[in-house]
N, C-alpha and C. Protein backbone atom coordinates (compact mmCIF):
# COMPACT_ATOMS: atom_id res chain seq x y z
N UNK A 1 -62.72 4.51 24.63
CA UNK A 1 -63.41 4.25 23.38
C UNK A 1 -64.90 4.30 23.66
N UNK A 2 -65.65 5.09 23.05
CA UNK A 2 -66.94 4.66 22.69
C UNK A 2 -67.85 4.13 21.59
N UNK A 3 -68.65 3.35 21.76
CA UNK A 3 -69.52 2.88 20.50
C UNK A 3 -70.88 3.04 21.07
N UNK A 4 -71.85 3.01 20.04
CA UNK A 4 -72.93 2.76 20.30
C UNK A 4 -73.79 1.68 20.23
N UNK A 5 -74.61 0.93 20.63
CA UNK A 5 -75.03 -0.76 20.57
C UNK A 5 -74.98 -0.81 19.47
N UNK A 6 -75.55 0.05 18.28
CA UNK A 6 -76.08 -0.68 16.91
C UNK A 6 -74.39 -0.44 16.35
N UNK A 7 -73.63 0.26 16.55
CA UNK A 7 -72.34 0.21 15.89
C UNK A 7 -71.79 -1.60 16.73
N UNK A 8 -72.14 -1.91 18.02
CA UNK A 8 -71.19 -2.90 18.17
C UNK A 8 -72.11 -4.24 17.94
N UNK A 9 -73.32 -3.94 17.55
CA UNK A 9 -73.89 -5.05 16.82
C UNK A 9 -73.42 -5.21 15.54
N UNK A 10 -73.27 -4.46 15.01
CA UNK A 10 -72.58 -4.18 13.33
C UNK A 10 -71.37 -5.45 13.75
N UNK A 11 -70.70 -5.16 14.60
CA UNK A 11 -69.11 -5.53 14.99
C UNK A 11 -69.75 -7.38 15.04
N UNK A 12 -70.52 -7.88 15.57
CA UNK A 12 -70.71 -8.77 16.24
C UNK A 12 -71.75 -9.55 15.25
N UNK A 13 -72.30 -9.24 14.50
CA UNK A 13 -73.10 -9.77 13.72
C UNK A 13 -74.46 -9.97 14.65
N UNK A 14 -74.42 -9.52 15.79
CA UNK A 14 -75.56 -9.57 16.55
C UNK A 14 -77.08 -8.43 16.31
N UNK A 15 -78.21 -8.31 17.26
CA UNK A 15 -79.05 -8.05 16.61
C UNK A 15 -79.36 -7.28 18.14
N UNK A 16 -79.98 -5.85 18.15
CA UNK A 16 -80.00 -5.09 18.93
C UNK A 16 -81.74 -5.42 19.66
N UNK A 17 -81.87 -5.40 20.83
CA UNK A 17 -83.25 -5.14 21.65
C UNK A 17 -83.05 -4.38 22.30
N UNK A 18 -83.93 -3.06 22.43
CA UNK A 18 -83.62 -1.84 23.13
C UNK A 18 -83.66 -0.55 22.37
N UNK A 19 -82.65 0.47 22.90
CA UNK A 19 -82.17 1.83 22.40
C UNK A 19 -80.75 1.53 21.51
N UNK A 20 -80.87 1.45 20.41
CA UNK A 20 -79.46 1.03 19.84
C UNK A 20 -78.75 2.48 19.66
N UNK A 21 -79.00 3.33 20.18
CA UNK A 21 -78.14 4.42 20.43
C UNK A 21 -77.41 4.82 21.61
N UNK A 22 -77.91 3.68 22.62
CA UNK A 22 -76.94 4.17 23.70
C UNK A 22 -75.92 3.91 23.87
N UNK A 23 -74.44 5.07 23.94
CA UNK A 23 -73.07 4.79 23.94
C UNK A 23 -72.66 3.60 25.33
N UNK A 24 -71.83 3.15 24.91
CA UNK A 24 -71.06 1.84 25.26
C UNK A 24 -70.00 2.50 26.03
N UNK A 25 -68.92 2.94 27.26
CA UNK A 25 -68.00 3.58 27.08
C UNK A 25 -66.50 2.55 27.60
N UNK A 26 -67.67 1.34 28.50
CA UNK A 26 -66.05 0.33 29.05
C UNK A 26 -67.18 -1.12 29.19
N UNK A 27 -66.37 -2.30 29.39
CA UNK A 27 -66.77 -3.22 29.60
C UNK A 27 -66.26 -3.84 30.86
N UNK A 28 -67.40 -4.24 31.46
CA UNK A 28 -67.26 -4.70 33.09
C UNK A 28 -68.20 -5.56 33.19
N UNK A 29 -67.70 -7.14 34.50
CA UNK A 29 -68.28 -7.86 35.19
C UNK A 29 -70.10 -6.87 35.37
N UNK A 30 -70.67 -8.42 35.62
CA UNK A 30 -72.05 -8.05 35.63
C UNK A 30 -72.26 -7.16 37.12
N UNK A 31 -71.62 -8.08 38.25
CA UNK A 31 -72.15 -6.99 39.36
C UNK A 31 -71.59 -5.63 39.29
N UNK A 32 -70.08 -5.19 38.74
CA UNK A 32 -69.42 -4.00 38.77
C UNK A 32 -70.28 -2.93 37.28
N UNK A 33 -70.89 -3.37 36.99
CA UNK A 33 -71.36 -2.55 35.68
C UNK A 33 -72.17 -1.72 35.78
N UNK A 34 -72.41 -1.01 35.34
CA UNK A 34 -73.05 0.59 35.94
C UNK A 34 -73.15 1.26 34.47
N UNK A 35 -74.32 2.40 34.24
CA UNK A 35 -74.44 3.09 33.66
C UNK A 35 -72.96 3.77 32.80
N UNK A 36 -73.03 3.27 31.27
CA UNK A 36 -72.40 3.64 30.09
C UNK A 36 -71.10 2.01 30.14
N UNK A 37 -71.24 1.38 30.90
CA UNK A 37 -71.16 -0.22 30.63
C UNK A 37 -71.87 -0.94 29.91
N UNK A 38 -70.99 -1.70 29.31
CA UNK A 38 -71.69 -2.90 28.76
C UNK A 38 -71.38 -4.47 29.35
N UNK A 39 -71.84 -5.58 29.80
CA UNK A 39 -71.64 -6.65 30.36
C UNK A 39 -72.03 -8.29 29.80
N UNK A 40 -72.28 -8.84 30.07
CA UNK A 40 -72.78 -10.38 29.32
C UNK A 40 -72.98 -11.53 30.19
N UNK A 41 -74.09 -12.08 29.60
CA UNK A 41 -74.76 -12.84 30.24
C UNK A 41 -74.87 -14.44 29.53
N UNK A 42 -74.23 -15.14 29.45
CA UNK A 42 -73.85 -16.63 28.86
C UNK A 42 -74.41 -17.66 29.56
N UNK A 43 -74.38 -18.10 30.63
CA UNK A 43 -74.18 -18.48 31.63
C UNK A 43 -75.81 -18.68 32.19
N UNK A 44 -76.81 -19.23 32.08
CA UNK A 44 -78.04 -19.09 32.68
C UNK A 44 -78.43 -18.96 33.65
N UNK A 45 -77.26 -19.77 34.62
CA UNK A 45 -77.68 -19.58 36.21
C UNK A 45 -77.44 -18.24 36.28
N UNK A 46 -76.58 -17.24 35.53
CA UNK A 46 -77.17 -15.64 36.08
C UNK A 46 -77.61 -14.59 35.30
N UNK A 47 -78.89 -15.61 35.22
CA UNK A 47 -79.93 -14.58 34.50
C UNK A 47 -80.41 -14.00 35.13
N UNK A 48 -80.72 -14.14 36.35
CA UNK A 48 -81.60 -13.68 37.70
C UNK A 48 -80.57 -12.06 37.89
N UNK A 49 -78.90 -12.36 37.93
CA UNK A 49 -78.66 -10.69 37.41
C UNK A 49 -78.56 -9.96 36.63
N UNK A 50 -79.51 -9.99 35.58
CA UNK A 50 -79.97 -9.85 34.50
C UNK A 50 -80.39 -8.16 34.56
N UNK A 51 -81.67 -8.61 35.72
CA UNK A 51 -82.64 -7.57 36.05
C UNK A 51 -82.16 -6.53 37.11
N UNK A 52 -81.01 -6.80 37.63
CA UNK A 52 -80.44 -5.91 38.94
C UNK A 52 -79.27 -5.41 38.14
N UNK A 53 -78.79 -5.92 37.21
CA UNK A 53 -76.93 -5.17 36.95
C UNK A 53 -78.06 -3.64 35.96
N UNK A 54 -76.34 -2.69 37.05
CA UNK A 54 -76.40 -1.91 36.53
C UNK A 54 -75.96 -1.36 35.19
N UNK A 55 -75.97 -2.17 34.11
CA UNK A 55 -74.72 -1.97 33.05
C UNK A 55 -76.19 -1.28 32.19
N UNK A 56 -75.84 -0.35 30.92
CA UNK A 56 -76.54 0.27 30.27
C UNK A 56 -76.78 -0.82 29.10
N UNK A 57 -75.92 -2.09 28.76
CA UNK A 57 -76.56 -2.97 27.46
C UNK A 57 -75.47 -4.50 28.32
N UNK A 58 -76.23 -5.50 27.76
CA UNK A 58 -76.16 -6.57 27.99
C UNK A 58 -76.05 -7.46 26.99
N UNK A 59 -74.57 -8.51 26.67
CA UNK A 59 -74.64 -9.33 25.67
C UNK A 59 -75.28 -10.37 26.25
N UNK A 60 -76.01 -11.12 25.40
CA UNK A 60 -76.74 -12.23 25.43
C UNK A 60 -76.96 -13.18 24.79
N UNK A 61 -77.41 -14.20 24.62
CA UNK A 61 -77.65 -15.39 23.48
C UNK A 61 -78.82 -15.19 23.43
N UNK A 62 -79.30 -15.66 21.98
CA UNK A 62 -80.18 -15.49 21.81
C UNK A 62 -81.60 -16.56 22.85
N UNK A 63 -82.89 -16.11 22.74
CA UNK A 63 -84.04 -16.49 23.41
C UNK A 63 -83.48 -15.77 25.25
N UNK A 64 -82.93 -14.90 25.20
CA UNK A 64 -82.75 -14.04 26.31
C UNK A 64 -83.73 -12.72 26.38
N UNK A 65 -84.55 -12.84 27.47
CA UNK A 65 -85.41 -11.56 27.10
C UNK A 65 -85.42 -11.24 28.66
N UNK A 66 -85.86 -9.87 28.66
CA UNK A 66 -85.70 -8.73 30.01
C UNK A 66 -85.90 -7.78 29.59
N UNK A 67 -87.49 -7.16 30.05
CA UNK A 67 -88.40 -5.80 29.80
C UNK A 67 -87.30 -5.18 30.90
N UNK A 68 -87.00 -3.75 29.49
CA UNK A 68 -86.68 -2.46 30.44
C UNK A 68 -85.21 -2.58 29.97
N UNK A 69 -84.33 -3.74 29.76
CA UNK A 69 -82.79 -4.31 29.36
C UNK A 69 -82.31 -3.92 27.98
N UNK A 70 -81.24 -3.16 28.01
CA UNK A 70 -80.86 -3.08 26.55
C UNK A 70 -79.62 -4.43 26.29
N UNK A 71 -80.02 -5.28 25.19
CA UNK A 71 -79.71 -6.13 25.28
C UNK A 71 -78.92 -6.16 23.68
N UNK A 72 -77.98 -6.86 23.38
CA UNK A 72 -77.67 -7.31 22.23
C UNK A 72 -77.19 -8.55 22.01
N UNK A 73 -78.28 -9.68 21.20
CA UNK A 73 -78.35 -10.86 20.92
C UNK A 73 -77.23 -11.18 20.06
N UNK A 74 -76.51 -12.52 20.74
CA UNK A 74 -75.19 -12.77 19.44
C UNK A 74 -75.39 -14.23 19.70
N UNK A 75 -74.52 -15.07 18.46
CA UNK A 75 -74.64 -16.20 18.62
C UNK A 75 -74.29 -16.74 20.14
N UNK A 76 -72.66 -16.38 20.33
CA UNK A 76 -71.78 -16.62 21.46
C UNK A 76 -71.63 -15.37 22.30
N UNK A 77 -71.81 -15.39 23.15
CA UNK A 77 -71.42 -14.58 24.56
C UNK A 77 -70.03 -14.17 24.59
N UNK A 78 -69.17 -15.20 24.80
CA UNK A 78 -68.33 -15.61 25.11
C UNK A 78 -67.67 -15.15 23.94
N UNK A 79 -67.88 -15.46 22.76
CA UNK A 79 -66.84 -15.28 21.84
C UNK A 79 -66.59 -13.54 21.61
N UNK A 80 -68.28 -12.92 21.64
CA UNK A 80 -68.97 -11.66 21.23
C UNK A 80 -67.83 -11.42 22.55
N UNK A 81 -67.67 -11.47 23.51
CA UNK A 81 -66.97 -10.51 24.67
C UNK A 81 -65.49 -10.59 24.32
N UNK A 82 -65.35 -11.48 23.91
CA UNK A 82 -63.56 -11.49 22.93
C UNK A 82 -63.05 -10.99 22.77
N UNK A 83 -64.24 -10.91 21.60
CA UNK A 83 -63.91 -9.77 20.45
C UNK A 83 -64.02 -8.47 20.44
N UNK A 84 -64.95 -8.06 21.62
CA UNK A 84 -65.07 -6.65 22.01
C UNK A 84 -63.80 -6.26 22.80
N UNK A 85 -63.68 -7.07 23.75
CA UNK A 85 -62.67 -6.60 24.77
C UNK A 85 -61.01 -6.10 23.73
N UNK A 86 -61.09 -7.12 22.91
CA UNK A 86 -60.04 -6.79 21.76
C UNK A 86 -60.20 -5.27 21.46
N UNK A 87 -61.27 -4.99 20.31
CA UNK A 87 -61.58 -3.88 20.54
C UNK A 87 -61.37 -2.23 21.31
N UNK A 88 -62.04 -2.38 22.67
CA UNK A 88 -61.89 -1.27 23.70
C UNK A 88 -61.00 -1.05 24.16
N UNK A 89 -59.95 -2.43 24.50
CA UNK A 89 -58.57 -2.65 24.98
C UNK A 89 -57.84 -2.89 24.69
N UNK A 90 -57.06 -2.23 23.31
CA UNK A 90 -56.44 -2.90 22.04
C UNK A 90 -54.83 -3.11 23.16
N UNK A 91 -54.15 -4.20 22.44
CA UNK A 91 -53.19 -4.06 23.50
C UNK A 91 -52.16 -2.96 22.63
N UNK A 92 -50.96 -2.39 23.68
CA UNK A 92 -50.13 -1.43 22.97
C UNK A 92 -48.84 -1.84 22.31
N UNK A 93 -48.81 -1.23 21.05
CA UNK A 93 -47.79 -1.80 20.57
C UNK A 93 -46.09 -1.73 21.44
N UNK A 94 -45.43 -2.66 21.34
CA UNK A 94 -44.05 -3.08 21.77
C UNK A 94 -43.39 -1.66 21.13
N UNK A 95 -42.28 -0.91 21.15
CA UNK A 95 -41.51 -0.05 20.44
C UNK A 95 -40.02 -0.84 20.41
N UNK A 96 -39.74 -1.30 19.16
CA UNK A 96 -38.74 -1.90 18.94
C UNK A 96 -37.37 -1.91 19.65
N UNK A 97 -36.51 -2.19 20.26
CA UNK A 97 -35.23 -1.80 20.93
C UNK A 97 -35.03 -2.74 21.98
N UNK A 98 -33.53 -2.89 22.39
CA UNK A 98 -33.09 -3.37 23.39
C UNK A 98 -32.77 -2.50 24.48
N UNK A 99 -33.30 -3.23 26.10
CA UNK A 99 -32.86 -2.62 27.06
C UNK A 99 -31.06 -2.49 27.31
N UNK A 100 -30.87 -1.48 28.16
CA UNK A 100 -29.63 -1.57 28.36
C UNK A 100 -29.40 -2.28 29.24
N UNK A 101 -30.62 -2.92 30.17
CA UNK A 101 -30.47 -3.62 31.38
C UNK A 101 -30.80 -5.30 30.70
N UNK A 102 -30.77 -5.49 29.50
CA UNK A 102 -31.03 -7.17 29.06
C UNK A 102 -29.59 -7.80 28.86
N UNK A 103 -29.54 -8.98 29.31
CA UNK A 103 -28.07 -9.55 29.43
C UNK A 103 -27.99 -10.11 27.64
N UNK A 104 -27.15 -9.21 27.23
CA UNK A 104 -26.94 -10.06 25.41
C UNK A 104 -25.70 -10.76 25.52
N UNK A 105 -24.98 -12.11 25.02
CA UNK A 105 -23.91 -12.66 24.87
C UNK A 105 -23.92 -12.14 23.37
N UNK A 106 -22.25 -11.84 23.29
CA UNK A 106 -21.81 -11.63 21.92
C UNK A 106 -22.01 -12.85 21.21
N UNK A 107 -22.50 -12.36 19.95
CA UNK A 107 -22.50 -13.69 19.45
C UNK A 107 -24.04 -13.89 19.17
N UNK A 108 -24.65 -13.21 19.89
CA UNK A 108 -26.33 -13.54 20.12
C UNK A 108 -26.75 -12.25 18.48
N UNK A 109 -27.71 -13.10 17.86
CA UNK A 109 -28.08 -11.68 16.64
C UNK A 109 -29.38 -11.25 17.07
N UNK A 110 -29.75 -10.46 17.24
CA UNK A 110 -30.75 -9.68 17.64
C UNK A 110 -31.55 -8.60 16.31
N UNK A 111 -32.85 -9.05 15.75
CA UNK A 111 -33.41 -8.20 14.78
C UNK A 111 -33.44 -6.50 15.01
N UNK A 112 -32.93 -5.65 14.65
CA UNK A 112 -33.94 -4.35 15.08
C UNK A 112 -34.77 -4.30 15.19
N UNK A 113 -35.90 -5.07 14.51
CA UNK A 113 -37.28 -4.81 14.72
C UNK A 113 -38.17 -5.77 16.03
N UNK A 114 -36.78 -5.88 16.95
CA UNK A 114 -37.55 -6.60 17.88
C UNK A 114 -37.33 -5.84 19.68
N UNK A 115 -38.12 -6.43 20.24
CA UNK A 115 -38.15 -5.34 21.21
C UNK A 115 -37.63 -6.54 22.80
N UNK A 116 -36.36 -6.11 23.32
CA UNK A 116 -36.45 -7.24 24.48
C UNK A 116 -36.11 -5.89 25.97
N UNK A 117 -36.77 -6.24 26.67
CA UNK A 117 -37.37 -5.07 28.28
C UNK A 117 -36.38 -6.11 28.82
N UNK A 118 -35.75 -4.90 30.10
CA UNK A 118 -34.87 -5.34 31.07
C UNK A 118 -35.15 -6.43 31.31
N UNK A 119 -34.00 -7.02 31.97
CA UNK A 119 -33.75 -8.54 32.77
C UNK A 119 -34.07 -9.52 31.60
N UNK A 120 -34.07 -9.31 30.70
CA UNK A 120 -33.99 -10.28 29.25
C UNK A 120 -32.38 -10.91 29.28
N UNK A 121 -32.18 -12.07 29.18
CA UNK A 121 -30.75 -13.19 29.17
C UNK A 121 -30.93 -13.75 27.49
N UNK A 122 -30.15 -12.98 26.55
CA UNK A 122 -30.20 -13.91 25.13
C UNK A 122 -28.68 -14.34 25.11
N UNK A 123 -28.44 -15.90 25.26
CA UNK A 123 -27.22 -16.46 24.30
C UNK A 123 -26.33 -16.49 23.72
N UNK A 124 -25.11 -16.61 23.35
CA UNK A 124 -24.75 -16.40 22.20
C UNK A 124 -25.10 -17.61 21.02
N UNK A 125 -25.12 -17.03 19.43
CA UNK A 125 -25.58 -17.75 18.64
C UNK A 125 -27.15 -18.14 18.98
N UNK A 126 -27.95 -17.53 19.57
CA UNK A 126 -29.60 -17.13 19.46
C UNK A 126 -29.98 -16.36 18.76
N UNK A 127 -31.03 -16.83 17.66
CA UNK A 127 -30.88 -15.65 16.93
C UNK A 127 -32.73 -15.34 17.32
N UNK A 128 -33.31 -14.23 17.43
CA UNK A 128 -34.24 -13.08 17.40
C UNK A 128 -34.62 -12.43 16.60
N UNK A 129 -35.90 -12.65 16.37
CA UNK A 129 -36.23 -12.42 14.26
C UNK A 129 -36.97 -11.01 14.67
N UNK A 130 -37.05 -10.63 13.66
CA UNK A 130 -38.54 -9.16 13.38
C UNK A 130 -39.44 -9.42 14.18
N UNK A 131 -39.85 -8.24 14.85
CA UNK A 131 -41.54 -8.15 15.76
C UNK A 131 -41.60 -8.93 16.96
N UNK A 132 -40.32 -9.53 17.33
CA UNK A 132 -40.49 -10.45 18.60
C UNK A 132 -40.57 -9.49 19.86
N UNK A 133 -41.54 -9.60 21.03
CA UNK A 133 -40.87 -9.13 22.18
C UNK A 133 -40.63 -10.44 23.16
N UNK A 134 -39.60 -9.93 23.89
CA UNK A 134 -39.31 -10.15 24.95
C UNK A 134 -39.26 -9.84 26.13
N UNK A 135 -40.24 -10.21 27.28
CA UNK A 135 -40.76 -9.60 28.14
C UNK A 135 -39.74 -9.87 29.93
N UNK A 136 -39.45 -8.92 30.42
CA UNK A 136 -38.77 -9.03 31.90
C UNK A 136 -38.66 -10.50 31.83
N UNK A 137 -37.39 -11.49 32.21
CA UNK A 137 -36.97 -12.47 32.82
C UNK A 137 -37.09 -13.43 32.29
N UNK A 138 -37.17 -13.16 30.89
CA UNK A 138 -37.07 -14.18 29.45
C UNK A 138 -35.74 -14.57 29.25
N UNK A 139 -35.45 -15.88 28.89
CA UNK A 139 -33.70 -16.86 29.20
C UNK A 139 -34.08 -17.41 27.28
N UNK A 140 -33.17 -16.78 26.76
CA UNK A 140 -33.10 -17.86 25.25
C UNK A 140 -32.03 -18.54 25.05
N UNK A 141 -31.83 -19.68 25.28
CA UNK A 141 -30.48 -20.24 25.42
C UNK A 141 -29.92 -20.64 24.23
N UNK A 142 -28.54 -20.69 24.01
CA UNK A 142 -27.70 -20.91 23.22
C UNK A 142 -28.15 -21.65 21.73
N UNK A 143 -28.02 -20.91 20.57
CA UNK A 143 -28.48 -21.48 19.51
C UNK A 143 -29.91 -21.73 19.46
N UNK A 144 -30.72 -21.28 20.31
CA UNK A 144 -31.91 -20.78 20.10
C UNK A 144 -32.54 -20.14 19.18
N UNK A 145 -33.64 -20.38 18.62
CA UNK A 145 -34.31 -19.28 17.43
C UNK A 145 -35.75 -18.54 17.67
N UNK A 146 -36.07 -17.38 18.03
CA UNK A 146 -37.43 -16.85 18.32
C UNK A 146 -37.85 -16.66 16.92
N UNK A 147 -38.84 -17.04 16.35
CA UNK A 147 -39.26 -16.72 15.14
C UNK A 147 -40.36 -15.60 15.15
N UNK A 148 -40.20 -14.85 13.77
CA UNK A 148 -40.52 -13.65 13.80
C UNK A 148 -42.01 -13.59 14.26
N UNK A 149 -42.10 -12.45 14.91
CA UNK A 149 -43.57 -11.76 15.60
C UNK A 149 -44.05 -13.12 16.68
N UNK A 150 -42.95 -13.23 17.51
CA UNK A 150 -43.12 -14.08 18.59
C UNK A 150 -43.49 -13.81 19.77
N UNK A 151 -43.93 -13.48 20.79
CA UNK A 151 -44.11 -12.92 22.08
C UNK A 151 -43.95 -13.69 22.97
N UNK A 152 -43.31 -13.78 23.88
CA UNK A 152 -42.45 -14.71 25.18
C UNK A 152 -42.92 -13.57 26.44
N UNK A 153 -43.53 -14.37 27.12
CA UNK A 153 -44.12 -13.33 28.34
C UNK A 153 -42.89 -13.23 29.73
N UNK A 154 -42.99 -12.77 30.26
CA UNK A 154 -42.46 -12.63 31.54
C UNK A 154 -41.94 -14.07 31.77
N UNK A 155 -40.50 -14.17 32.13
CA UNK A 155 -40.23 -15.56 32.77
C UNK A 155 -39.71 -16.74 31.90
N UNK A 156 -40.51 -16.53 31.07
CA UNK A 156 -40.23 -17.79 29.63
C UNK A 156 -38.96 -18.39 29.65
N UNK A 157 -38.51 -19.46 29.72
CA UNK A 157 -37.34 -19.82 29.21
C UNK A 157 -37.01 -21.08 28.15
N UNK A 158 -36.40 -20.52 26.84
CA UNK A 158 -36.32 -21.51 25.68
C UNK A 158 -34.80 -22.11 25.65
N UNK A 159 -34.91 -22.94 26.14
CA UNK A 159 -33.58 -23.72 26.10
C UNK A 159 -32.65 -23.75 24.87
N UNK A 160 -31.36 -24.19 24.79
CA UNK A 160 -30.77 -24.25 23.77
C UNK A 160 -31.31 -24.96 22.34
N UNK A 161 -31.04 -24.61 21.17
CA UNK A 161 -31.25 -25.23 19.87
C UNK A 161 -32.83 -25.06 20.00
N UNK A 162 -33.57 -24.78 20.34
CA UNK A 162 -34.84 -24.81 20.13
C UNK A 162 -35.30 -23.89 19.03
N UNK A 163 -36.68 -24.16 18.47
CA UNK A 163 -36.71 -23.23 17.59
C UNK A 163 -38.34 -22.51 17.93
C-alpha cells in the first residue's frame, strides 16, 4: 500500500510539517525505518532518535519539532499508529469452510458461514454461528455456543455450556 503524508493526515485528523507529498510505502520501528517508511515517536525519551531514524515521515504529538523531519502531528501516537497499521496491514479475510483435518462430533451444528482450520475439536451439541473462525487447536466443548463473528485464536478452549 501506498499513501502520501497529506492523504494519511486526512486519515488521522493530524496536521502535516514537511513535504506532504512524500509516499508512505510500510511502517517500521524507529531504528529499522529507512527511506519510503513511516515511524512514531510518543515516547520522549526517544526524541534524541528523532534526528538519526531513517524513516521518510514521523508520527508525533504535537509541540514535536525537528528541522529537516517530515513529521505528522496527531493527537495520539499511539492511537494514530493503530489505526494506520490497520490500514497497510488489513488482516485477510477467513474463507468460510471446514477442515477435513478438524475433529467434528455428530451432533455438533456448524454455520456455513464459518471457517474452522485443522486440529479444530467441536462437540457434539456445540453450536457455531456465522463469521466465526476457528483457529489450529481450538476445543469447544459440549453444548457450547460461539456466537456469531467470533474469533478463537490458536489453542482456545471453551468448555462445555458456555456461551
Amino acid at each position: 500500500m501506498k499513501k502520501t503524508l497529506k492523504e494519511i493526515a486526512a486519515l488521522l485528523n493530524g496536521e502535516v510539517v514537511g513535504d506532504e507529498d512524500i509516499v508512505v510505502e510500510h511502517i517500521r520501528g524507529i531504528d529499522e525505518a529507512r527511506e519510503g517508511d513511516l515511524t512514531f515517536i510518543a515516547n520522549p525519551q526517544y526524541r534524541k532518535k528523532l534526528e538519526t531514524t531513517g524513516a521518510s515521515a514521523v508520527l508525533v504529538s504535537s509541540g514535536t519539532e525537528c528541522a529537516g523531519k517530515n513529521l505528522v502531528i496527531v493527537g495520539d501516537p499511539y492511537l494514530s499508529l493503530g489505526r494506520l497499521l490497520g490500514i497497510f496491514y488489513p488482516d485477510e479475510p477467513a474463507l468460510p469452510g471446514i477442515s477435513g483435518r478438524a475433529f467434528i462430533e455428530e451432533g455438533a451444528q456448524i454455520s456455513d458461514g464459518a471457517t474452522v482450520y485443522p486440529g479444530v475439536s467441536v462437540c457434539r451439541g456445540a453450536r457455531i454461528e456465522r463469521g466465526v473462525v476457528l483457529y489450529p487447536g481450538v476445543f469447544v466443548g459440549r453444548d457450547a455456543v460461539i456466537g456469531e463473528g467470533s474469533i478463537l485464536y490458536p489453542n482456545v478452549c471453551v468448555y462445555r455450556k458456555c456461551l
